[in-house]
Protein backbone atom coordinates (compact mmCIF):
# COMPACT_ATOMS: atom_id res chain seq x y z
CA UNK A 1 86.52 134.68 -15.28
CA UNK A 2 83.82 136.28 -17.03
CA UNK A 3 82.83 137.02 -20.71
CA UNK A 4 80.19 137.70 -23.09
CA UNK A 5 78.03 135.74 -25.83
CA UNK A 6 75.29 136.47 -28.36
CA UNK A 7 72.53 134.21 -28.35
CA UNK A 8 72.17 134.36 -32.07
CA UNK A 9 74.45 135.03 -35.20
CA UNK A 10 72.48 135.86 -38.25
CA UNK A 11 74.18 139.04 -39.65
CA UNK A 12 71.86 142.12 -39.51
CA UNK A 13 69.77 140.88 -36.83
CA UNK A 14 69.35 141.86 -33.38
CA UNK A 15 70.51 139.22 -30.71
CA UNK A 16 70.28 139.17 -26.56
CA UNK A 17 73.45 139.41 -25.32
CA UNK A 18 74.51 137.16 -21.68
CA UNK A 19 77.41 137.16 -19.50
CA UNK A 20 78.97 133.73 -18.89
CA UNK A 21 80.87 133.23 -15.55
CA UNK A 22 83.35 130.58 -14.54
CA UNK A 23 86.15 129.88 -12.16
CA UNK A 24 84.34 131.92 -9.02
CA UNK A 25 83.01 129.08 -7.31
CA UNK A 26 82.44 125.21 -6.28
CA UNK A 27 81.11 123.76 -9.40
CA UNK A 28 78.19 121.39 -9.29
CA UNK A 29 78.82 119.98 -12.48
CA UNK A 30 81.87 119.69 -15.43
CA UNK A 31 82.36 123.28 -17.24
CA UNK A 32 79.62 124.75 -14.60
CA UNK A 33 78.88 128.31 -15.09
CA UNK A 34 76.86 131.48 -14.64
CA UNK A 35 74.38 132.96 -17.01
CA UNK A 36 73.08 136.59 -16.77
CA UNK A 37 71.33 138.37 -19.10
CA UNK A 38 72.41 141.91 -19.85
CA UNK A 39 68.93 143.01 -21.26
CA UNK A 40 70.95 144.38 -24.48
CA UNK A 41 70.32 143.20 -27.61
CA UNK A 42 72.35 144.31 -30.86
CA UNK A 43 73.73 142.41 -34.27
CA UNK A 44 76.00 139.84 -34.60
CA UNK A 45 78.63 142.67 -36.75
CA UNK A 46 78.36 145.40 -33.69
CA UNK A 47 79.38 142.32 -31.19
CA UNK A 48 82.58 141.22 -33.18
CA UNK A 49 84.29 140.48 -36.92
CA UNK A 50 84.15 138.11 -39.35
CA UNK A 51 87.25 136.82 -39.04
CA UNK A 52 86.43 135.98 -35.48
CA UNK A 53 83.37 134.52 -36.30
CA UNK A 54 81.37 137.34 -34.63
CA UNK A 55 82.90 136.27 -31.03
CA UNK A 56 83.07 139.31 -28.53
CA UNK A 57 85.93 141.11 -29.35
CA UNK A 58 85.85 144.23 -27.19
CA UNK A 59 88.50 145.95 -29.46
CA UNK A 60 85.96 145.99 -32.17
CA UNK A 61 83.41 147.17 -30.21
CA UNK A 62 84.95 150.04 -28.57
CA UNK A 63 84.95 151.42 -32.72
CA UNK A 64 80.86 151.03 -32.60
CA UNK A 65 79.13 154.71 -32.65
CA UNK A 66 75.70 152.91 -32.78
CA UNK A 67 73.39 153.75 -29.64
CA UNK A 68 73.49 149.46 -29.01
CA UNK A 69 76.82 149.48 -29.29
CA UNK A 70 77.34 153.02 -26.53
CA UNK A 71 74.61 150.69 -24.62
CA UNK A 72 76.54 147.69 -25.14
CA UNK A 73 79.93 148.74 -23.94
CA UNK A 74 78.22 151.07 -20.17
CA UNK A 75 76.83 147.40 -19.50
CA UNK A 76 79.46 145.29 -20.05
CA UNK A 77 81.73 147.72 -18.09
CA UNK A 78 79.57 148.33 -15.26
CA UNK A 79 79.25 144.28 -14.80
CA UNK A 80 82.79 143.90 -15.09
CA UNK A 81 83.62 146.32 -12.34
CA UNK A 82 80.72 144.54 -9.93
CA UNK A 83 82.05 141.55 -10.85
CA UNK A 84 86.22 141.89 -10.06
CA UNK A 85 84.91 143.66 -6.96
CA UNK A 86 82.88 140.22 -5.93
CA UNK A 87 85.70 138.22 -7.24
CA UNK A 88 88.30 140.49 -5.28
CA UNK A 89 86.39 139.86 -1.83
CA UNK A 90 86.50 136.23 -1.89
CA UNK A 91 89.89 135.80 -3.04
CA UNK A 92 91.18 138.19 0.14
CA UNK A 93 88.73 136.34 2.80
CA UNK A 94 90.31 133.21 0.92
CA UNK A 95 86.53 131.83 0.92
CA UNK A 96 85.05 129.80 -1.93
CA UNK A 97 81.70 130.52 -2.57
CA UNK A 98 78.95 128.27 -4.06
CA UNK A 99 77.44 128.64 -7.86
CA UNK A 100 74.48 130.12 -6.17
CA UNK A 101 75.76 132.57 -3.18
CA UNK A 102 77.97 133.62 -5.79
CA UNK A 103 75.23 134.08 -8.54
CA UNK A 104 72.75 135.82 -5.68
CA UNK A 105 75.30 138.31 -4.61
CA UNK A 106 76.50 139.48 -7.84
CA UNK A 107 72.56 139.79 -8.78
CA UNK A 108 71.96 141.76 -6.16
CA UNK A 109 74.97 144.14 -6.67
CA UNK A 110 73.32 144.64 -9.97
CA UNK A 111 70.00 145.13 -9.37
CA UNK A 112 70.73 147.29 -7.08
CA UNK A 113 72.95 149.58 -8.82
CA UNK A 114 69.74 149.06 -11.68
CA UNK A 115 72.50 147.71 -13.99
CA UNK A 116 70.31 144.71 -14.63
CA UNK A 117 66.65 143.61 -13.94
CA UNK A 118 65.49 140.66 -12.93
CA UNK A 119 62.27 139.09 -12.82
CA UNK A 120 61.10 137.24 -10.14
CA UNK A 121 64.79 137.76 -8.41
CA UNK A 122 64.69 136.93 -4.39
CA UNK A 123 67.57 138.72 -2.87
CA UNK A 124 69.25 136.27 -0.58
CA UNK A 125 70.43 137.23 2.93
CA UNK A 126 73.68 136.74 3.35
CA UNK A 127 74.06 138.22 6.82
CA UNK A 128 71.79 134.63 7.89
CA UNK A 129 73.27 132.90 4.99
CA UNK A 130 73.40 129.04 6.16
CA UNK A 131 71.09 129.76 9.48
CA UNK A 132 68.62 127.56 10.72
CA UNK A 133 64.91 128.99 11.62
CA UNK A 134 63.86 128.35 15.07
CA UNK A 135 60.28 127.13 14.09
CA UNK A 136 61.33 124.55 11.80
CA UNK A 137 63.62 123.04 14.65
CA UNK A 138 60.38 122.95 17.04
CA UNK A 139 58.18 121.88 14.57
CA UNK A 140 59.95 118.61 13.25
CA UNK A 141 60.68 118.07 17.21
CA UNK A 142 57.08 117.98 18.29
CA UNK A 143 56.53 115.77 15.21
CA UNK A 144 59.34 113.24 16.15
CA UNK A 145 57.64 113.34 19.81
CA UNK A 146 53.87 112.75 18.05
CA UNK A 147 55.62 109.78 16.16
CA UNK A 148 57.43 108.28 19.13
CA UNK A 149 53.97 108.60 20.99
CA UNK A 150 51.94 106.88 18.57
CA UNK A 151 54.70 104.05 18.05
CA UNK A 152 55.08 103.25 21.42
CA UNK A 153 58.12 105.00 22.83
CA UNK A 154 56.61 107.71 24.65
CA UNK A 155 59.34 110.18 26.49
CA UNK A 156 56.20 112.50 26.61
CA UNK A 157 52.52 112.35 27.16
CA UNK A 158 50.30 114.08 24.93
CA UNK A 159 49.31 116.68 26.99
CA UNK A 160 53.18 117.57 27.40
CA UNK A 161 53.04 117.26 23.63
CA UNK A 162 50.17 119.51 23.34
CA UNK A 163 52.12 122.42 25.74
CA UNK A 164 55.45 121.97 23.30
CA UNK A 165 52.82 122.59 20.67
CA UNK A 166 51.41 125.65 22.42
CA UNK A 167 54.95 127.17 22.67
CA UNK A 168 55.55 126.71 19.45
CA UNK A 169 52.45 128.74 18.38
CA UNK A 170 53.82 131.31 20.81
CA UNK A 171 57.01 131.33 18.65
CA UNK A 172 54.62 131.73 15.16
CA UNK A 173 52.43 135.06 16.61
CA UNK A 174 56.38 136.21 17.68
CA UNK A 175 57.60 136.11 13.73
CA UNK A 176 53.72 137.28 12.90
CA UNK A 177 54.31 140.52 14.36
CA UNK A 178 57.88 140.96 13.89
CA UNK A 179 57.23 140.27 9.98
CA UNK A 180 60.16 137.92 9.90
CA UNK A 181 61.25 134.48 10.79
CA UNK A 182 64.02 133.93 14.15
CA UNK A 183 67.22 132.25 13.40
CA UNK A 184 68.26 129.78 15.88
CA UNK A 185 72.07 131.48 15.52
CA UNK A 186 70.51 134.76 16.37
CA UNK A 187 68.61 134.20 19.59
CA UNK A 188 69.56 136.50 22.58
CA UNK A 189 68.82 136.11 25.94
CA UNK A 190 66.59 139.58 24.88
CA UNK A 191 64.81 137.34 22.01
CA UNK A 192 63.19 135.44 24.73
CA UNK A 193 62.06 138.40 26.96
CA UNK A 194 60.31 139.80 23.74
CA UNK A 195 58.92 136.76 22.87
CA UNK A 196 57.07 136.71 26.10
CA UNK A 197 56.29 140.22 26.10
CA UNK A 198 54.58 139.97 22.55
CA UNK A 199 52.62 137.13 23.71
CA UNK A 200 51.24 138.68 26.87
CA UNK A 201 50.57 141.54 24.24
CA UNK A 202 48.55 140.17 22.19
CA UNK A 203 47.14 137.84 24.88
CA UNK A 204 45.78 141.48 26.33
CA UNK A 205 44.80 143.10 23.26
CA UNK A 206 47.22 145.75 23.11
CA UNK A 207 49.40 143.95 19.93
CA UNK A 208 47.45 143.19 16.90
CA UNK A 209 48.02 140.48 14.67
CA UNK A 210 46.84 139.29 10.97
CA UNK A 211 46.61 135.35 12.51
CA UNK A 212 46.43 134.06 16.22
CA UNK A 213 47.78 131.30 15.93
CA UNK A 214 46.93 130.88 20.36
CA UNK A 215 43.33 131.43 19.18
CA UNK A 216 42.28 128.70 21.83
CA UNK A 217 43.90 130.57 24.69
CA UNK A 218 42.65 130.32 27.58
CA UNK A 219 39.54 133.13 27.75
CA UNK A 220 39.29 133.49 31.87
CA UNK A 221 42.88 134.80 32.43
CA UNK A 222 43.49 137.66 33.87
CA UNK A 223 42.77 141.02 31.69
CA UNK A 224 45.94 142.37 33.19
CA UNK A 225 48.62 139.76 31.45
CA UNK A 226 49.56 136.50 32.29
CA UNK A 227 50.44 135.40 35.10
CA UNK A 228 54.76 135.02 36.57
CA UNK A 229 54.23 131.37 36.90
CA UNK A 230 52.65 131.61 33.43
CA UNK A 231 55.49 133.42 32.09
CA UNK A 232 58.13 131.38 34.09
CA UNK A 233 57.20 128.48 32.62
CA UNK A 234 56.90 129.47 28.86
CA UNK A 235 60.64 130.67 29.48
CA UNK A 236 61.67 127.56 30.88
CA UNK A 237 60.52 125.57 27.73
CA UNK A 238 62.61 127.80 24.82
CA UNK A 239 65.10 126.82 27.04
CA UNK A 240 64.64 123.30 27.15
CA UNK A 241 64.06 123.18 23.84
CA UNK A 242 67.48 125.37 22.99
CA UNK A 243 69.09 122.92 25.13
CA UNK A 244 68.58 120.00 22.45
CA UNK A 245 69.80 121.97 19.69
CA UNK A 246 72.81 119.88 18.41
CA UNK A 247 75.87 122.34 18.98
CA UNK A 248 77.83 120.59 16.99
CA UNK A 249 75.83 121.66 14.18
CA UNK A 250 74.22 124.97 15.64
CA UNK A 251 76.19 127.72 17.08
CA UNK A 252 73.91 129.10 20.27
CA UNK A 253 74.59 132.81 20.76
CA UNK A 254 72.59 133.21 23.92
CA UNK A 255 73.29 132.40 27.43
CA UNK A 256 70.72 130.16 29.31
CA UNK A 257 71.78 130.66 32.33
CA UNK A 258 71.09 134.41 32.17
CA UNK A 259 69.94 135.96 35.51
CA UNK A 260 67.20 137.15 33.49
CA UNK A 261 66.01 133.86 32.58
CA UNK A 262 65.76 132.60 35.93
CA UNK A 263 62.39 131.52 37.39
CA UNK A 264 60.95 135.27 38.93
CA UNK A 265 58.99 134.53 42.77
CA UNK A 266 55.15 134.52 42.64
CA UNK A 267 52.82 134.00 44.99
CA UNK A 268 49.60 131.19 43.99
CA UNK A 269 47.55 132.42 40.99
CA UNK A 270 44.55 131.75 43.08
CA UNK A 271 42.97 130.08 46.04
CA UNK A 272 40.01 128.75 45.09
CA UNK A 273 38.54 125.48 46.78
CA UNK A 274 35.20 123.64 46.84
CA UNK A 275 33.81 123.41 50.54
CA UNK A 276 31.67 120.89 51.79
CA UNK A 277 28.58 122.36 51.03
CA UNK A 278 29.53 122.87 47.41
CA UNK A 279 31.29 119.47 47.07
CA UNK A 280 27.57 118.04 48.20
CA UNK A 281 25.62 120.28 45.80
CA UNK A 282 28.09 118.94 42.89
CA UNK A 283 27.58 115.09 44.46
CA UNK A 284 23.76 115.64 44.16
CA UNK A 285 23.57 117.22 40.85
CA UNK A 286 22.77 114.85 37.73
CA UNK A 287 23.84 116.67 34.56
CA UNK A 288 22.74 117.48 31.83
CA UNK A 289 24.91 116.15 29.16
CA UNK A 290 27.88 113.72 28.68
CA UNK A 291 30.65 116.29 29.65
CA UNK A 292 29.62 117.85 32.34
CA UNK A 293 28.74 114.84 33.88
CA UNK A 294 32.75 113.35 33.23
CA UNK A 295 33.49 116.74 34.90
CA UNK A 296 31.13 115.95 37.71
CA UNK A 297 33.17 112.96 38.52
CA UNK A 298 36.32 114.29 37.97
CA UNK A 299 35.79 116.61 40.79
CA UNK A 300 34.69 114.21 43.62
CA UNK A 301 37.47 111.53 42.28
CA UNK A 302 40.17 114.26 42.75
CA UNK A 303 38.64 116.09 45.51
CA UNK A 304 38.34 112.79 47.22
CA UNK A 305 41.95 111.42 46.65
CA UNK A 306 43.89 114.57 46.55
CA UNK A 307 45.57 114.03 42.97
CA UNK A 308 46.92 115.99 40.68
CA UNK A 309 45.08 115.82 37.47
CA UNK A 310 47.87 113.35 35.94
CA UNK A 311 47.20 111.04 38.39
CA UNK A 312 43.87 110.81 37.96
CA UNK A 313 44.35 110.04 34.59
CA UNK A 314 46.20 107.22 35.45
CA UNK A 315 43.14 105.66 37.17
CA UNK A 316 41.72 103.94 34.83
CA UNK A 317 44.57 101.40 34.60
CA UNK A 318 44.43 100.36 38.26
CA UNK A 319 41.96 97.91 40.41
CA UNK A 320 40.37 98.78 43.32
CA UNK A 321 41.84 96.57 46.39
CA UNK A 322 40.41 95.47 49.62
CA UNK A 323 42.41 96.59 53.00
CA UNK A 324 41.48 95.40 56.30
CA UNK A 325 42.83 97.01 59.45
CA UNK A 326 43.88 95.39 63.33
CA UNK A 327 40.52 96.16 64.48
CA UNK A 328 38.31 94.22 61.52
CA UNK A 329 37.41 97.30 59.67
CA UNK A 330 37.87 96.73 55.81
CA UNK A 331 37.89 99.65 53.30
CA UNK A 332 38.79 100.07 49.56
CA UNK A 333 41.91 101.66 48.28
CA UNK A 334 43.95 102.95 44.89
CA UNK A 335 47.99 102.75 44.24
CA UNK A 336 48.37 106.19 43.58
CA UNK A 337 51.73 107.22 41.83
CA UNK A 338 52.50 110.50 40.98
CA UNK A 339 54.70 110.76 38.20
CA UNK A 340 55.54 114.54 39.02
CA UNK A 341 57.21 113.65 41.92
CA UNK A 342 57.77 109.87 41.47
CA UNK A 343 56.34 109.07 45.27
CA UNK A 344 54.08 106.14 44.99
CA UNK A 345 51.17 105.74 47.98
CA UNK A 346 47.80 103.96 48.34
CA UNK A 347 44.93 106.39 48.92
CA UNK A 348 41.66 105.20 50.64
CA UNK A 349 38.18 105.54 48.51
CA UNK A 350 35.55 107.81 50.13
CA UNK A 351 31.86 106.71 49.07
CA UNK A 352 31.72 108.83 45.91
CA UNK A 353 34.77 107.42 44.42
CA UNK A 354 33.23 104.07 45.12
CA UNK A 355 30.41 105.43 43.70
CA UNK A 356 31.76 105.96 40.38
CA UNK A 357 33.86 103.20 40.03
CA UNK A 358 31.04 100.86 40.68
CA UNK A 359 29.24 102.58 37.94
CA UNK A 360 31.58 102.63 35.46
CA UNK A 361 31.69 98.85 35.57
CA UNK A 362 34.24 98.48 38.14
CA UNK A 363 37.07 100.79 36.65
CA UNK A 364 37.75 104.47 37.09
CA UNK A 365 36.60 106.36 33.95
CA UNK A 366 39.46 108.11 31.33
CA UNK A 367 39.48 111.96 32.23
CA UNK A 368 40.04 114.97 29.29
CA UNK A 369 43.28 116.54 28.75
CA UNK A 370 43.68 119.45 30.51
CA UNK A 371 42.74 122.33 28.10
CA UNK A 372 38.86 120.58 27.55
CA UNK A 373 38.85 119.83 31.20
CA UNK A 374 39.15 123.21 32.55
CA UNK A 375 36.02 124.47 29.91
CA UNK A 376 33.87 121.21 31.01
CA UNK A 377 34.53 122.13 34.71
CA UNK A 378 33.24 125.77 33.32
CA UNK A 379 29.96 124.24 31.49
CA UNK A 380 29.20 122.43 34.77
CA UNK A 381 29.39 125.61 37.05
CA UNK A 382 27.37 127.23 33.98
CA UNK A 383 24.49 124.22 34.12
CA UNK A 384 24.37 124.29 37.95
CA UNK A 385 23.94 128.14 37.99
CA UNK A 386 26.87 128.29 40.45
CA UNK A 387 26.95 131.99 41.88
CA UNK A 388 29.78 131.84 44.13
CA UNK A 389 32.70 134.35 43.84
CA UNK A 390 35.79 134.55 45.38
CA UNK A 391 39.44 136.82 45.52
CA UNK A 392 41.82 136.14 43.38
CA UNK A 393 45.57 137.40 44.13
CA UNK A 394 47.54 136.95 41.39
CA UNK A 395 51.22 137.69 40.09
CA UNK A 396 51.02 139.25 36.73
CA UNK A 397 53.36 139.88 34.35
CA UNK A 398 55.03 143.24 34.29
CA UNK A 399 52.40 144.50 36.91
CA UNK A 400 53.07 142.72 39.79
CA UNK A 401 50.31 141.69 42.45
CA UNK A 402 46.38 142.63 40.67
CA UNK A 403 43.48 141.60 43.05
CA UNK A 404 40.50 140.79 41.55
CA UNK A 405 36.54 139.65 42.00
CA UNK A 406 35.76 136.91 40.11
CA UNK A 407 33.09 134.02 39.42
CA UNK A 408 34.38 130.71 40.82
CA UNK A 409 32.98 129.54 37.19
CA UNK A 410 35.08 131.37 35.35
CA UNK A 411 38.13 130.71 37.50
CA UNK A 412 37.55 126.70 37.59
CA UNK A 413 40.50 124.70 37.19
CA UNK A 414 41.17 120.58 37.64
CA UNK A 415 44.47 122.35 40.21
CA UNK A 416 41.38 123.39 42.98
CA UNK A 417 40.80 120.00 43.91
CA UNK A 418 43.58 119.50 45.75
CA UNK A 419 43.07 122.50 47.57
CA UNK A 420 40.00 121.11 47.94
CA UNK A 421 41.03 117.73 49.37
CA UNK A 422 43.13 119.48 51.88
CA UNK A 423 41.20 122.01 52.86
CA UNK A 424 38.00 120.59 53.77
CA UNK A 425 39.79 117.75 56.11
CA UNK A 426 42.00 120.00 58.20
CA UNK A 427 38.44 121.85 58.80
CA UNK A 428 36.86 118.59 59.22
CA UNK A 429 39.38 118.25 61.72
CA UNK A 430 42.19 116.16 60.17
CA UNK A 431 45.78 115.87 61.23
CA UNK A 432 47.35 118.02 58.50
CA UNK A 433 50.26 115.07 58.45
CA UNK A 434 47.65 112.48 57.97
CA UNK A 435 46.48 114.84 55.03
CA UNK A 436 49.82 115.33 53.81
CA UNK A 437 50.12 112.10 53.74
CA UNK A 438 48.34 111.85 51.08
CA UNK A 439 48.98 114.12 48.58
CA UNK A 440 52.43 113.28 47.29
CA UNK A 441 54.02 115.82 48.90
CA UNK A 442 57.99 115.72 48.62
CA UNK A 443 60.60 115.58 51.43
CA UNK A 444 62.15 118.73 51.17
CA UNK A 445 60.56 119.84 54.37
CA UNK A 446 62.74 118.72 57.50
CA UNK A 447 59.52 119.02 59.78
CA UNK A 448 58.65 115.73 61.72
CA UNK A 449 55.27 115.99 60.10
CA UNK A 450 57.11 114.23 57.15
CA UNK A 451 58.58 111.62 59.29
CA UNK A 452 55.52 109.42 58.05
CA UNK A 453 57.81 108.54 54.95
CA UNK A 454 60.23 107.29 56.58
CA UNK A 455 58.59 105.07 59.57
CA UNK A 456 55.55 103.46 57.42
CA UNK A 457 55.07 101.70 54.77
CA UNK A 458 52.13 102.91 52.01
CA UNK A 459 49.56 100.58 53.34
CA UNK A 460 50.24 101.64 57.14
CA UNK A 461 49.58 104.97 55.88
CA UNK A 462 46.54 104.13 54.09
CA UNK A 463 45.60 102.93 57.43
CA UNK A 464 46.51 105.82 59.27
CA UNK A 465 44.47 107.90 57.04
CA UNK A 466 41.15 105.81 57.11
CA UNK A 467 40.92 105.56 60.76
CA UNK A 468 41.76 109.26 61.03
CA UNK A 469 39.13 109.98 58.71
CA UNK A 470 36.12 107.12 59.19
CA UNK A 471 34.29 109.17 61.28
CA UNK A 472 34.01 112.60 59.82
CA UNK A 473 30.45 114.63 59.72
CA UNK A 474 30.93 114.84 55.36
CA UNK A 475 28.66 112.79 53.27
CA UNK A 476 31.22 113.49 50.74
CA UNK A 477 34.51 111.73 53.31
CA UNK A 478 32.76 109.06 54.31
CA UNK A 479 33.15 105.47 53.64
């Protein structure tokens, strides 16, 4: 129901006139209603009679010849069509609108049509109209996973924490350039594929936006694009994190398991190792400053044990212990569990790992996350005035295969140390299943290299390895 009031009634005097509507939708209160100002003004006689105490009579007012009254009547019939057209549509879709979709729509069929203005009026989108945005769903999820973490109960370490965080600045340069946040509800298998496209965009240079909110991106990739195992991976967490939407709550329009969302083949980003020589000249250096010296050892721990970079994180909780073989021979070894692959082993200690563990008052130093590790490993390169080069063949997006020249200390990464590990002791002349041994690898291989699993137990192996390895020309593996 709608009708009209004055706002004033002293005769002769000029007086706003609103519309008051009631009966269209939910109430939030007793006698709730809508208020709209028509932007007409006129007096208190034009409006109605006397006898009806100047209350809108519209019979009265169709007898005005008055320019406010002409006004008067245009507005309140214009209104009055917009609103039994509103009114009309929710009674046929048998829908009961709220006080305030019903308000916003009606104001925007007005202000449209410039029957009314209204200042500081936000048209609402009705299309999205009870949609969730994407980045507030990520953004109170990587908060609940910083809580959890700092209370104890921690699904996720913080530098998984820190990738959910850089996906979810992927997600804010996305709405940057599109000029508009993404709805949960409206996510396509396509919203992902641009996503990725507009980061390895702007990631290039060839999409410009106001903020970066990536500004710390990595600065030695590729000129080309990112990299497929890059790409595959920044895919694979929207997914995950579509996967926890509650879909009880949410309706998902997109299909996960979209061909097009399935991991795409690359080849290794790069295969770049430290040899011997270069391992020795790292060994002998004494740097300069605090972090490139915790890079130093970083590299001969994990060049010397064959760990991933979690795992050598992990070193710092664990004690050295003292293994003696059937001949008399004694040597010092680490438990070293890899939480990747959940295969726990015990991995001999060459000399240099000694080496630091002696001087770091008989524990294993704590190691940077891996974003400040990979630009320490760089400053080190940079203070040793390390000239070596090397190919790189690597996967990029959209391209395909780009080969390229680079500096090994720009290229540096905490991933070449295992490389490194296994490279330099199958040239030393290792058994490669005495180095495999050793490097967590899983079982999915059927060879009888692997059978080493199976028929020994992690100290046999440990035991396997140092006698294989005791005697090698390195002063890097050597005991």
């Amino acid at each position: 129901m709608i009708n009209f009031v004055l706002k004033e009634k002293i005769l002769g005097k000029k007086s706003a006139v609103s519309a008051l509507i009631s009966g269209e939708f939910s109430p939030t209160k007793k006698n709730d209603r809508i208020k709209l100002a028509l932007g007409v003004s006129v007096t208190p006689e034009t409006f109605g009679t006397s006898a009806g105490n100047y209350t809108f009579d519209p019979n009265h007012l169709v007898k005005g010849r008055s320019f406010e009254a002409n006004h008067l009547r245009d507005k309140i019939h214009q209104i009055t069509v917009k609103h039994d057209v509103l009114s009309s549509y929710y009674k046929v879709s048998g829908k009961l609108p709220s006080k305030l979709e019903f308000e916003n729509k009606l104001t925007e069929l007005l202000v449209k049509d410039n029957i009314i203005t209204k200042k500081g009026y936000q048209k609402i989108d009705f299309e999205n109209y009870g949609k969730h945005f994407f980045d507030d769903f990520l953004k109170d999820l990587i908060a609940k996973e910083v809580d959890d973490y700092k209370n104890g109960n921690r699904e996720f370490a913080l530098s998984t924490i820190k990738i959910h965080q850089n996906v979810y600045n992927h997600l804010l340069n996305y709405q940057e350039y599109k000029g508009q946040r993404l709805y949960i509800e409206n996510i396509k298998v396509k919203t992902l594929l641009e996503i990725i496209d507009v980061a390895n965009g702007i990631m290039i240079g060839e999409i410009k936006i106001k903020k970066n909110y990536c500004s710390n991106q990595n600065k030695s990739r590729n000129k080309f694009g990112y990299s497929v195992n890059f790409v595959n991976n920044l895919l694979a967490q929207f997914k995950s994190f579509l996967r926890k939407v509650d879909t009880d709550e949410i309706e998902l329009s997109i299909n996960l398991a979209a061909s097009r969302l399935k991991r795409k083949k690359a080849q290794s980003a790069k295969k770049v190792y430290y040899n011997n020589d270069l391992l020795e000249e790292i060994y002998l250096h004494r740097p300069l400053i605090k972090r490139t010296a915790r890079a130093r050892d970083y590299i001969l721990l994990a060049s010397t044990l064959g760990m991933r970079h979690q795992s050598v994180s992990l070193l710092y909780k664990e004690q050295v212990k003292q293994i003696t073989t059937k001949d008399g021979s004694i040597f010092y070894a680490i438990i070293n569990k890899s939480s990747k692959t959940g295969i726990e082993i015990i991995s001999p200690l060459f000399a240099p790992a000694m080496e630091i563990y002696r001087n770091n008052n008989n524990s294993f130093p704590k190691v940077f996350l891996t974003n400040y590790l990979s630009k320490a490993l760089r400053d080190l390169f940079t203070e040793m005035k390390i000239k070596d080069k090397t190919i790189i063949n690597e996967w990029v997006h959209i391209i395909g295969i780009v080969t390229t020249e680079r500096n090994v200390a720009e290229v540096v990464s905490s991933h070449d140390c295992r490389k490194t590990f296994v490279t330099n002791l199958l040239q030393l002349g290792v058994n490669s299943s005495v180095v495999r041994s050793m490097t967590h690898e899983t079982l999915e291989e059927n060879s009888s290299s692997f059978n080493v699993y199976d028929n020994a137990c992690a100290v046999d192996r440990a035991k396997t390895f140092y006698n294989s390895t005791k005697n090698l020309d390195s002063i890097i593996y050597k005991y």
